[in-house]
C-alpha atoms as a PDB file:
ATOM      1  CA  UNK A   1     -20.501  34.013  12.369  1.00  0.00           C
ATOM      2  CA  UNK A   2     -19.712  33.860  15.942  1.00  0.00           C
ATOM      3  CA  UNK A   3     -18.402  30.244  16.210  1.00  0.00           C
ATOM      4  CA  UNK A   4     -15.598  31.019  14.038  1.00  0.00           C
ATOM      5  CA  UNK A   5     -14.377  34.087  15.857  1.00  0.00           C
ATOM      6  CA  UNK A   6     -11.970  33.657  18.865  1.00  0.00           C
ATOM      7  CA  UNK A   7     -13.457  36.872  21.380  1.00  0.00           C
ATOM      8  CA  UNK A   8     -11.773  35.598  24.615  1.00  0.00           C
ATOM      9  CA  UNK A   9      -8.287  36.945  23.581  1.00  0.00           C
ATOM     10  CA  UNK A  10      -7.927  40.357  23.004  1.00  0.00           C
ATOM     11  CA  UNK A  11      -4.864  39.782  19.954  1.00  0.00           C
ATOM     12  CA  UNK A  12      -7.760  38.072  18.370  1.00  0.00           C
ATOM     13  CA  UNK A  13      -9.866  41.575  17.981  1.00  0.00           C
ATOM     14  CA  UNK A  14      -8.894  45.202  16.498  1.00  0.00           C
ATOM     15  CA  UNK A  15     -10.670  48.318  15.967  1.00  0.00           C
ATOM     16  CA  UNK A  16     -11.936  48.794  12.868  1.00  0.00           C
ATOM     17  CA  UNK A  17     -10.963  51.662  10.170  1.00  0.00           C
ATOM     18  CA  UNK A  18     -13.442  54.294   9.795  1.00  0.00           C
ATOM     19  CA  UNK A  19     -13.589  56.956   7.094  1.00  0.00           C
ATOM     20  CA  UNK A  20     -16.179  59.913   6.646  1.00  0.00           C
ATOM     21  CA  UNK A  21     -17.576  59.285   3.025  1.00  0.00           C
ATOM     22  CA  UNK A  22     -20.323  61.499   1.832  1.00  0.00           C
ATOM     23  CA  UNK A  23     -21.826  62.393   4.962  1.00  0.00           C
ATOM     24  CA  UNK A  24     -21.875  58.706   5.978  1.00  0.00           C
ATOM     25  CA  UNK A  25     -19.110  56.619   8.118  1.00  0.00           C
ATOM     26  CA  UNK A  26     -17.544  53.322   6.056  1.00  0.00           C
ATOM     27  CA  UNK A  27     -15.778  51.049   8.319  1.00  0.00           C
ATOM     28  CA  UNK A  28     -13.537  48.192   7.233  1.00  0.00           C
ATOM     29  CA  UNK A  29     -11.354  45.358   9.000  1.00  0.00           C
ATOM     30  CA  UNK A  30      -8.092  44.402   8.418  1.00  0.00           C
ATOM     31  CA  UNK A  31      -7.701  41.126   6.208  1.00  0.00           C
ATOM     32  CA  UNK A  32      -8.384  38.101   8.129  1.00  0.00           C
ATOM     33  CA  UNK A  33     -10.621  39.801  10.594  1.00  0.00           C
ATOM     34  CA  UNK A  34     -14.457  40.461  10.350  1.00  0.00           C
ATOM     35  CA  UNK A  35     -16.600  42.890  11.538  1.00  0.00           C
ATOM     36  CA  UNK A  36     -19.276  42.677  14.524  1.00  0.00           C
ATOM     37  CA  UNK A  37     -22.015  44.210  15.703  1.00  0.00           C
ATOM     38  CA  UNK A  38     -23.512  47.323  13.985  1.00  0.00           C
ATOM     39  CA  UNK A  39     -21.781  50.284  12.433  1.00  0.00           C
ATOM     40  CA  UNK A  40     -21.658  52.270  14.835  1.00  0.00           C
ATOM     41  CA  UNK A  41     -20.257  50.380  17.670  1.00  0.00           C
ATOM     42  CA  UNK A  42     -18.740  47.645  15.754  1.00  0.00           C
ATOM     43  CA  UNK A  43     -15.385  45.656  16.250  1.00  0.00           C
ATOM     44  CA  UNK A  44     -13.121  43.425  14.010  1.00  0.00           C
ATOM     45  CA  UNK A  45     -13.075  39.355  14.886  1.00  0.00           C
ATOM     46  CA  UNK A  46     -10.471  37.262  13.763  1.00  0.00           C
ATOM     47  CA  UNK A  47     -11.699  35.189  11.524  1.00  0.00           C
ATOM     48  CA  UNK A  48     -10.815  31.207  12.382  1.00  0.00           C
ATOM     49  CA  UNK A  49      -9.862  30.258   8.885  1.00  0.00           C
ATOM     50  CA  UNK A  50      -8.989  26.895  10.358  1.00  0.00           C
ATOM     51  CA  UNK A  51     -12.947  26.175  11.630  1.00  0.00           C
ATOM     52  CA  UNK A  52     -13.965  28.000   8.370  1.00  0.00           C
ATOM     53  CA  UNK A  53     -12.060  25.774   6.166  1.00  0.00           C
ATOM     54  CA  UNK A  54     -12.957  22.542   7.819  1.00  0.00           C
ATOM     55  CA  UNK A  55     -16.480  23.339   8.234  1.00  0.00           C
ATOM     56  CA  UNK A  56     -16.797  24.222   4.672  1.00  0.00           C
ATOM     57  CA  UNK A  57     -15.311  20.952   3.308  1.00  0.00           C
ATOM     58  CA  UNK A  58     -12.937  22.898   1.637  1.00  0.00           C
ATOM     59  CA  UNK A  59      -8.929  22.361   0.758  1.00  0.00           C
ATOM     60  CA  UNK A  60      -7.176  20.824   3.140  1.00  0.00           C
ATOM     61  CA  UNK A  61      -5.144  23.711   4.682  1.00  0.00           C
ATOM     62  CA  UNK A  62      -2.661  22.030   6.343  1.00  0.00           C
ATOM     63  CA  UNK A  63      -0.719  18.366   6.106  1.00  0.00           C
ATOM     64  CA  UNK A  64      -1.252  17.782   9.977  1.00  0.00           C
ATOM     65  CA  UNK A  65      -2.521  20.395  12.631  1.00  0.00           C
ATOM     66  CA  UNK A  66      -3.688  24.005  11.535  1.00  0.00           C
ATOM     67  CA  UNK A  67      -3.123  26.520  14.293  1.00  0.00           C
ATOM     68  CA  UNK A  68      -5.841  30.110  13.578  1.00  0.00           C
ATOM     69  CA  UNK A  69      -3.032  33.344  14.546  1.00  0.00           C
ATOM     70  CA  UNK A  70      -4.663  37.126  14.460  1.00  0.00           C
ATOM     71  CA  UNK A  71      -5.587  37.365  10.577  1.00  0.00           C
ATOM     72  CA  UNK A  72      -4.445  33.959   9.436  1.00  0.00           C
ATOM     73  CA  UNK A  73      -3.447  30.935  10.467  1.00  0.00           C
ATOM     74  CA  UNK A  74       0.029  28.651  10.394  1.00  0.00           C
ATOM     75  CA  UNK A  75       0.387  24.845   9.617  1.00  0.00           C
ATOM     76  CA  UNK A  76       2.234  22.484  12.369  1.00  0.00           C
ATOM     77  CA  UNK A  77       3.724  18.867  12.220  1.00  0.00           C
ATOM     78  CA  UNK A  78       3.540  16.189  14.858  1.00  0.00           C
ATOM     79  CA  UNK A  79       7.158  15.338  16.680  1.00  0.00           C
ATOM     80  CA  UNK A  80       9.556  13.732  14.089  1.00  0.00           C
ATOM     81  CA  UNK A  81       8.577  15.913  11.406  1.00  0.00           C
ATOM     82  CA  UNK A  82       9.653  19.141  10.186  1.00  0.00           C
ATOM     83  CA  UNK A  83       7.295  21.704   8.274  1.00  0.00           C
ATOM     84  CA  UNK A  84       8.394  22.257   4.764  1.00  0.00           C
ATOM     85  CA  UNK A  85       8.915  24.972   2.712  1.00  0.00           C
ATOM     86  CA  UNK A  86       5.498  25.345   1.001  1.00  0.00           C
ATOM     87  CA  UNK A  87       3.986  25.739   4.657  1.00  0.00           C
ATOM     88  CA  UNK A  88       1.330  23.121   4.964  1.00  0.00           C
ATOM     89  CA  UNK A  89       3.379  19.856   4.074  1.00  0.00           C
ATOM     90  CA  UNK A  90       5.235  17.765   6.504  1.00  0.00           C
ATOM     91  CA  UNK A  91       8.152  15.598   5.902  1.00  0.00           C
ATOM     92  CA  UNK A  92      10.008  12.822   7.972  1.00  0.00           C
ATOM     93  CA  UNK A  93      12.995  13.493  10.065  1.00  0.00           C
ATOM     94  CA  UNK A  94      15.494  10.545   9.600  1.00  0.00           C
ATOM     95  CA  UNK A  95      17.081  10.333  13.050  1.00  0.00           C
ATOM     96  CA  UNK A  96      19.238   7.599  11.501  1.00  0.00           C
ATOM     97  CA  UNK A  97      20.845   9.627   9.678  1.00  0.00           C
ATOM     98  CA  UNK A  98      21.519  12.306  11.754  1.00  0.00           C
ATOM     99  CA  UNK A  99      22.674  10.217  14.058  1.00  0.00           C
ATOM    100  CA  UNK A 100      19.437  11.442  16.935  1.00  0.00           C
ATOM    101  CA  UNK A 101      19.299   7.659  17.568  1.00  0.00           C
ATOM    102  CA  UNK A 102      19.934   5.851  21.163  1.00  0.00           C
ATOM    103  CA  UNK A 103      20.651   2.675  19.493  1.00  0.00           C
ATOM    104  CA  UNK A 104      23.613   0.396  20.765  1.00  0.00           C
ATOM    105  CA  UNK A 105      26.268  -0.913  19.026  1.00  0.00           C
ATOM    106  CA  UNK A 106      24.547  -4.489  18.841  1.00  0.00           C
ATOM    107  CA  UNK A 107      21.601  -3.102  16.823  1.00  0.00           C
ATOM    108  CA  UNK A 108      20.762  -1.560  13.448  1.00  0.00           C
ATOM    109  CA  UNK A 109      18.917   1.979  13.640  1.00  0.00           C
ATOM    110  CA  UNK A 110      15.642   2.008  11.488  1.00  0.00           C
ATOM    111  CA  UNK A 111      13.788   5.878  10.348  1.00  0.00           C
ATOM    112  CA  UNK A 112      10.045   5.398  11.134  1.00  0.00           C
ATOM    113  CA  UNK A 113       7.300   7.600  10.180  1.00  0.00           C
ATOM    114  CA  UNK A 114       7.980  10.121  13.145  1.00  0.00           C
ATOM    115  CA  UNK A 115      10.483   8.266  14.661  1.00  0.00           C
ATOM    116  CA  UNK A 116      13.446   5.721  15.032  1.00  0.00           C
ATOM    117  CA  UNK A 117      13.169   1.675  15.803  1.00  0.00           C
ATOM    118  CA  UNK A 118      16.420  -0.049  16.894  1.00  0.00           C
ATOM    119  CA  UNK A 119      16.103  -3.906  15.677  1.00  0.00           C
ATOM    120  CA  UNK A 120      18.615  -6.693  16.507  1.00  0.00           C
ATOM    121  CA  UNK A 121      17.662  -9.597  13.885  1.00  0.00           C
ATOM    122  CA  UNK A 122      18.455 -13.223  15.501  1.00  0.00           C
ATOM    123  CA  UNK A 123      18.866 -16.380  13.608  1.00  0.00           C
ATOM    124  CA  UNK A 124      16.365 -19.252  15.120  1.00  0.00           C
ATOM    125  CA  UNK A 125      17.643 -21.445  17.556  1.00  0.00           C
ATOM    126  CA  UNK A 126      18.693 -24.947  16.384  1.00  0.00           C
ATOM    127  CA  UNK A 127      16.298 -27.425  16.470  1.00  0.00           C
ATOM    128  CA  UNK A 128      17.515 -31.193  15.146  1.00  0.00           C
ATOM    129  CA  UNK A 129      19.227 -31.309  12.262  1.00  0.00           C
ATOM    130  CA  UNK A 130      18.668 -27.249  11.857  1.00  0.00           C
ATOM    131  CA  UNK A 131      20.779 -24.980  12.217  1.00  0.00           C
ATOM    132  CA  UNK A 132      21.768 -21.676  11.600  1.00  0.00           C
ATOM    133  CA  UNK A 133      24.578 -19.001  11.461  1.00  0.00           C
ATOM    134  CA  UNK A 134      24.449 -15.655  10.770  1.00  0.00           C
ATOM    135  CA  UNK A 135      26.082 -14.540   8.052  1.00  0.00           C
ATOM    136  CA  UNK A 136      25.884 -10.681   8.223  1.00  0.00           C
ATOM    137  CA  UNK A 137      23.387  -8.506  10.498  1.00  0.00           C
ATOM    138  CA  UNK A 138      20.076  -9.133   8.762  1.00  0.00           C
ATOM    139  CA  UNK A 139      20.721 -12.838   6.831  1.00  0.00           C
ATOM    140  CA  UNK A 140      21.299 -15.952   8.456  1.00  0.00           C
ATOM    141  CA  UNK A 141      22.006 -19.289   6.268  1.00  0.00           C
ATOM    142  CA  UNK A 142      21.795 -22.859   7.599  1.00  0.00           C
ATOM    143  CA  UNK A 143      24.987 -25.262   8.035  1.00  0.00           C
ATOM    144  CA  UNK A 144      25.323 -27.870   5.804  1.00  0.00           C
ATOM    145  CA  UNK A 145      22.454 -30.699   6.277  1.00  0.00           C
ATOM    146  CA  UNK A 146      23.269 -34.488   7.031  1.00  0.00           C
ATOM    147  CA  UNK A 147      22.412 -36.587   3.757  1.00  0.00           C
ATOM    148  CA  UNK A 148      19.316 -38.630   4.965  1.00  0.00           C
ATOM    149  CA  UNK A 149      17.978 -35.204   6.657  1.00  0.00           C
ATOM    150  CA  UNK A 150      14.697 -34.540   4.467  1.00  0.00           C
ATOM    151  CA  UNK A 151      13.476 -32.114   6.966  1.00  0.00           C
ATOM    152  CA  UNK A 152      16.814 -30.602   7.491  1.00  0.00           C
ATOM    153  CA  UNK A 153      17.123 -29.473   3.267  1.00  0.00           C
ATOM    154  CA  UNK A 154      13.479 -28.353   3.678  1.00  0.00           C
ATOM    155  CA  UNK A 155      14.085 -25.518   5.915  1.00  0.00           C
ATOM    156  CA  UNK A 156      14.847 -22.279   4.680  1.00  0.00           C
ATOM    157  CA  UNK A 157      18.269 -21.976   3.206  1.00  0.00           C
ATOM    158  CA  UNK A 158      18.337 -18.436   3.618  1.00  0.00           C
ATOM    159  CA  UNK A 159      16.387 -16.124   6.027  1.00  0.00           C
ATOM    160  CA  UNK A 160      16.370 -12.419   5.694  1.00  0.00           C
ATOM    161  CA  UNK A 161      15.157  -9.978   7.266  1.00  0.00           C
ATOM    162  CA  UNK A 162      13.600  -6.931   5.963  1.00  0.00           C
ATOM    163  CA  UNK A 163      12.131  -3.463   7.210  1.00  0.00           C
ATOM    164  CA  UNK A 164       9.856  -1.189   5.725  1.00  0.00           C
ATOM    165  CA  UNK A 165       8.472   2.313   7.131  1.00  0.00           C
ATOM    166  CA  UNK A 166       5.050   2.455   6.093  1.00  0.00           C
ATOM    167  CA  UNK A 167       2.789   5.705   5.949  1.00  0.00           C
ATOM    168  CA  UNK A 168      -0.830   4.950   7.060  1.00  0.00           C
ATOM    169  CA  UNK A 169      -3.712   4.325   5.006  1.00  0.00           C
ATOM    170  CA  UNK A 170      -1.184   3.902   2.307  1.00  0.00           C
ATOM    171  CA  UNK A 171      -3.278   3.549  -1.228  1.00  0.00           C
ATOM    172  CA  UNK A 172      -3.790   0.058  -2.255  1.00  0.00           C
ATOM    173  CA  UNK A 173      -2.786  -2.270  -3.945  1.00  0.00           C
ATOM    174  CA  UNK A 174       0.691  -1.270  -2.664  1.00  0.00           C
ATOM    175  CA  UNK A 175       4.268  -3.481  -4.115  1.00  0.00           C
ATOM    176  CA  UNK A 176       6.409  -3.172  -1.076  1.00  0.00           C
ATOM    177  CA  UNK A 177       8.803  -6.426  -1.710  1.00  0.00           C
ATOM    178  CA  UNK A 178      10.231  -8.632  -4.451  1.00  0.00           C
ATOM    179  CA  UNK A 179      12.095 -11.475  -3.927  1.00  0.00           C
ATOM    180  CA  UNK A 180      14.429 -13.192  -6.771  1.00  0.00           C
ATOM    181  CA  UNK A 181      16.640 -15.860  -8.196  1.00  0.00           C
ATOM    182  CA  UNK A 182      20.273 -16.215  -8.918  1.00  0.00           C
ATOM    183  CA  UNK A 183      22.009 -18.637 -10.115  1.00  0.00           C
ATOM    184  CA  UNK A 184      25.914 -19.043  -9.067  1.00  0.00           C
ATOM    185  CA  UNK A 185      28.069 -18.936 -12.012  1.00  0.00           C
ATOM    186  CA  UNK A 186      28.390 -22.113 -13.597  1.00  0.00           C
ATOM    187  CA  UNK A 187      25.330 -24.112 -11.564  1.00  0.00           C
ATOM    188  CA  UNK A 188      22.011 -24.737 -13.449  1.00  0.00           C
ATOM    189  CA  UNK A 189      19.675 -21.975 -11.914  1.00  0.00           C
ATOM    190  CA  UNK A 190      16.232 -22.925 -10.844  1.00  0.00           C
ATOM    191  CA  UNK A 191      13.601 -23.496 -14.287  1.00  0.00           C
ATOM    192  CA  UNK A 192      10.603 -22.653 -11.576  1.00  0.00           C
ATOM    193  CA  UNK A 193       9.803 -21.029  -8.438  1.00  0.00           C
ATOM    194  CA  UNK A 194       7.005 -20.510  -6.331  1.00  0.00           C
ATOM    195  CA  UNK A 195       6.037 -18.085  -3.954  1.00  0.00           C
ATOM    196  CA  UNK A 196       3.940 -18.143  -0.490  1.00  0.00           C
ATOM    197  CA  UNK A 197       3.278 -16.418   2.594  1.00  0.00           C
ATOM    198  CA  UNK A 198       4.249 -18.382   5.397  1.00  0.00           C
ATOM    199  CA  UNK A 199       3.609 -16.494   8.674  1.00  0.00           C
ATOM    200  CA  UNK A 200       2.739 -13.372   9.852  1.00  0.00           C
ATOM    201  CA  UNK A 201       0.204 -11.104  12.147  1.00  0.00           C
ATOM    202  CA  UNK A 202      -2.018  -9.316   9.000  1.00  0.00           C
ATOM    203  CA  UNK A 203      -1.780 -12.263   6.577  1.00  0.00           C
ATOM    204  CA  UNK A 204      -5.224 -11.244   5.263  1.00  0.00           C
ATOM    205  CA  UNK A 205      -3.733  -7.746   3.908  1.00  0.00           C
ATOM    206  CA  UNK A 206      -1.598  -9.385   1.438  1.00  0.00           C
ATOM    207  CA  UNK A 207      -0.797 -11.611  -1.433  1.00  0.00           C
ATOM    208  CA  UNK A 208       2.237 -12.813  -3.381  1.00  0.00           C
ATOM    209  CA  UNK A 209       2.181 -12.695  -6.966  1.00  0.00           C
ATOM    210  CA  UNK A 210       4.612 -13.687  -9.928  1.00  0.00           C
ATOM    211  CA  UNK A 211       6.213 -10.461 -11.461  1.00  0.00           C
ATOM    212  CA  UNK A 212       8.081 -12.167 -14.238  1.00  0.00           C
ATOM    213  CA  UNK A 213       9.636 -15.770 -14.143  1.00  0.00           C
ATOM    214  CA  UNK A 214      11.966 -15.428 -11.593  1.00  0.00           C
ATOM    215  CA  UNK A 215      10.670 -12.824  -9.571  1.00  0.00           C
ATOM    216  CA  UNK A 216       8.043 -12.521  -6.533  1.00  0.00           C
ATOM    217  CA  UNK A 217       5.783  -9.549  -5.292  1.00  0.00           C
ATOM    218  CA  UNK A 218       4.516  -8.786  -2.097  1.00  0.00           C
ATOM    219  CA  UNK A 219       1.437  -6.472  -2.830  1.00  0.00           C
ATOM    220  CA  UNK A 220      -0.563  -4.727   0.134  1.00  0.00           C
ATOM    221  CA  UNK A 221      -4.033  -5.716  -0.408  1.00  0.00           C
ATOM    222  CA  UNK A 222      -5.831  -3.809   2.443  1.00  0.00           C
ATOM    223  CA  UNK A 223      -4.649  -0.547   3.550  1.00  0.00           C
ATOM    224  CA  UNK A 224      -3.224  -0.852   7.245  1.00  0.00           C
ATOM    225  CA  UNK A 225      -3.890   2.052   9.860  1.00  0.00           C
ATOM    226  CA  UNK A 226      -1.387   2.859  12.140  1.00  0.00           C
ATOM    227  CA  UNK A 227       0.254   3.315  14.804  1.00  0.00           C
ATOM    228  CA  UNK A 228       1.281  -0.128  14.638  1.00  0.00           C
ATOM    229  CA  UNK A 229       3.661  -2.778  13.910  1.00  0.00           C
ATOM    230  CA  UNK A 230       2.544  -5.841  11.448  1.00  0.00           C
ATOM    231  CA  UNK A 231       5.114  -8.740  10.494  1.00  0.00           C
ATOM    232  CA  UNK A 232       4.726 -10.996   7.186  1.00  0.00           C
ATOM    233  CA  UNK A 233       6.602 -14.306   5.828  1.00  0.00           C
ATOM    234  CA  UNK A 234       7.136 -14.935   2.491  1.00  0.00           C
ATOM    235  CA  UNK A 235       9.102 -17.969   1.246  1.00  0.00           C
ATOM    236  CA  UNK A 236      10.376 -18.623  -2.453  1.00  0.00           C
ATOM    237  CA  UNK A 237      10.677 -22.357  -3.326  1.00  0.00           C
ATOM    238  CA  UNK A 238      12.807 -23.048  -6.116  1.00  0.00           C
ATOM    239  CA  UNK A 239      12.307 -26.535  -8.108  1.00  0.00           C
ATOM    240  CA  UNK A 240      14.777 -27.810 -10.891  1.00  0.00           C
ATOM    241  CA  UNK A 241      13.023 -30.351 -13.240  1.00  0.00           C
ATOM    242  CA  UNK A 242      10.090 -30.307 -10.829  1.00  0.00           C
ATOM    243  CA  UNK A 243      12.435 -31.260  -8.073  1.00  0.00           C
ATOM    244  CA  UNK A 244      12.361 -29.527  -5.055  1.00  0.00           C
ATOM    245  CA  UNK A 245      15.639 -27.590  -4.642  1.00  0.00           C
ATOM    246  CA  UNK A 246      15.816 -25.089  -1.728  1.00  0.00           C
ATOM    247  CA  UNK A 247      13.865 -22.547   0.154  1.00  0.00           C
ATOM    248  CA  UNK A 248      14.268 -19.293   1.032  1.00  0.00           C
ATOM    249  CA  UNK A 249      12.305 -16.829   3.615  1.00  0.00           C
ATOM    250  CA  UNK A 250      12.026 -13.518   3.828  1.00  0.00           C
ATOM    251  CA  UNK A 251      10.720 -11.941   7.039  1.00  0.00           C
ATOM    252  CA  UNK A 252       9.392  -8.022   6.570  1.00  0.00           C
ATOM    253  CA  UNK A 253       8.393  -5.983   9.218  1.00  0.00           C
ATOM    254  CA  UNK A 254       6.490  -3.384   8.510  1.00  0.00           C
ATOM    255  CA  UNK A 255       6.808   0.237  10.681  1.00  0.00           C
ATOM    256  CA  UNK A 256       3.389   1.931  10.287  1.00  0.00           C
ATOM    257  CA  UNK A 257       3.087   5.380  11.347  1.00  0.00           C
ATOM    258  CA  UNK A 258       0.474   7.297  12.243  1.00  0.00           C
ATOM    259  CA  UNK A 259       0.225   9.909  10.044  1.00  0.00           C
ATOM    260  CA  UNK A 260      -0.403   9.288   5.772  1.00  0.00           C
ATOM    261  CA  UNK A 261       2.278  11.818   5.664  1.00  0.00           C
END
């Protein structure tokens, strides 16, 4: 058919092979090409496998981007990919890695789908009793509370922080997070802990559910599209004898691309 032929480039069309057979002319095209127009005047077309294929609603062809060439076609990735070696698929270039960043000393280079992100994690600023210090480049714990501060030992212990490179549309329900327990050798550990999500932009995607006894779950409940960039809270309370103990947050971010690739 016409609308799958390119005709405006002359790569894109060849002469066809003719052979004397029996007193009558066969013509034939070279693979990838068609022939139009009648036999004795005719021409090969490239044929636009891309348009045929996506027309047809058959296999996907390519990963990303199919590109028709005279007689076939060729797969190509978006910028921070690379094409790999089975010619359709696309895979993630880790500019971390390979050092491609423009990140400053201060900050920590994370790979994105496609990409890079340079974060620089800060602790909150002290507010009463509360306060914190940080205690290596993505945890911060808080200094020791007065005695009669209630408020002060109900603050997060311990905030972390957490990223996570997400493709989009990712298939759900997704685990992407678990938080645990440890006890310090020779201190009673906690006999029960409970889990929440505390803050965040896309609450609604997610919930928090107990893995075992003392371990949390962050499941994806709703697949996310990207590009874009979604933060979540989760806090782990832990009670010994039913008495509250200490709390710690966790705060993700999650990187999501814009490819499901």
């Amino acid at each position: 058919p016409p609308t799958w032929s390119v005709t405006d480039d002359p790569a894109f069309i060849r002469q066809p092979r003719c052979a004397q057979v029996a007193q009558t002319q066969q013509c034939s095209c070279d693979p990838g090409f068609h022939m139009s127009g009648t036999a004795a005047n005719g021409i090969c077309q490239d044929l636009n496998e891309c348009e045929v294929y996506r027309q047809q609603g058959g296999p996907r062809l390519c990963a990303h981007a199919c590109v028709n060439i005279p007689g076939s076609f060729r797969c190509s990735c978006p910028a921070g990919y690379v094409l790999l070696g089975d010619g359709k698929s696309c895979e993630d270039i880790d500019e971390c890695s390979l050092s491609q960043d423009n990140c400053t000393s201060g900050s920590t280079c994370i790979n994105t789908g496609g990409g890079f992100q340079c974060v620089t994690p800060q602790c909150p600023p002290a507010a009463g009793n509360v306060s914190y210090v940080k205690t290596s480049p993505f945890q911060c714990e808080r200094n020791p509370c007065p005695m009669e501060s209630r408020s002060c030992h109900q603050a997060p212990k311990t905030i972390s922080f957490h990223y996570l490179p997400l493709p989009s549309r990712l298939q759900t329900p997704a685990p992407l997070f678990r938080m645990a327990t440890a006890a310090a050798p020779g201190r009673p550990g906690p006999d029960s802990l409970r889990f929440g999500i505390a803050g965040g932009n896309e609450r609604g995607h997610f919930v928090v559910q107990r893995s075992d006894r003392h371990t949390g779950e962050l499941l994806l409940l709703q697949s996310l599209r990207g590009p874009r960039t979604v933060h979540v809270d989760v806090d782990m309370a832990e009670y010994l004898d039913r008495a509250f103990q200490a709390k710690h947050l966790s705060k993700i971010t999650l990187f999501v691309s814009a490819y499901e690739f």
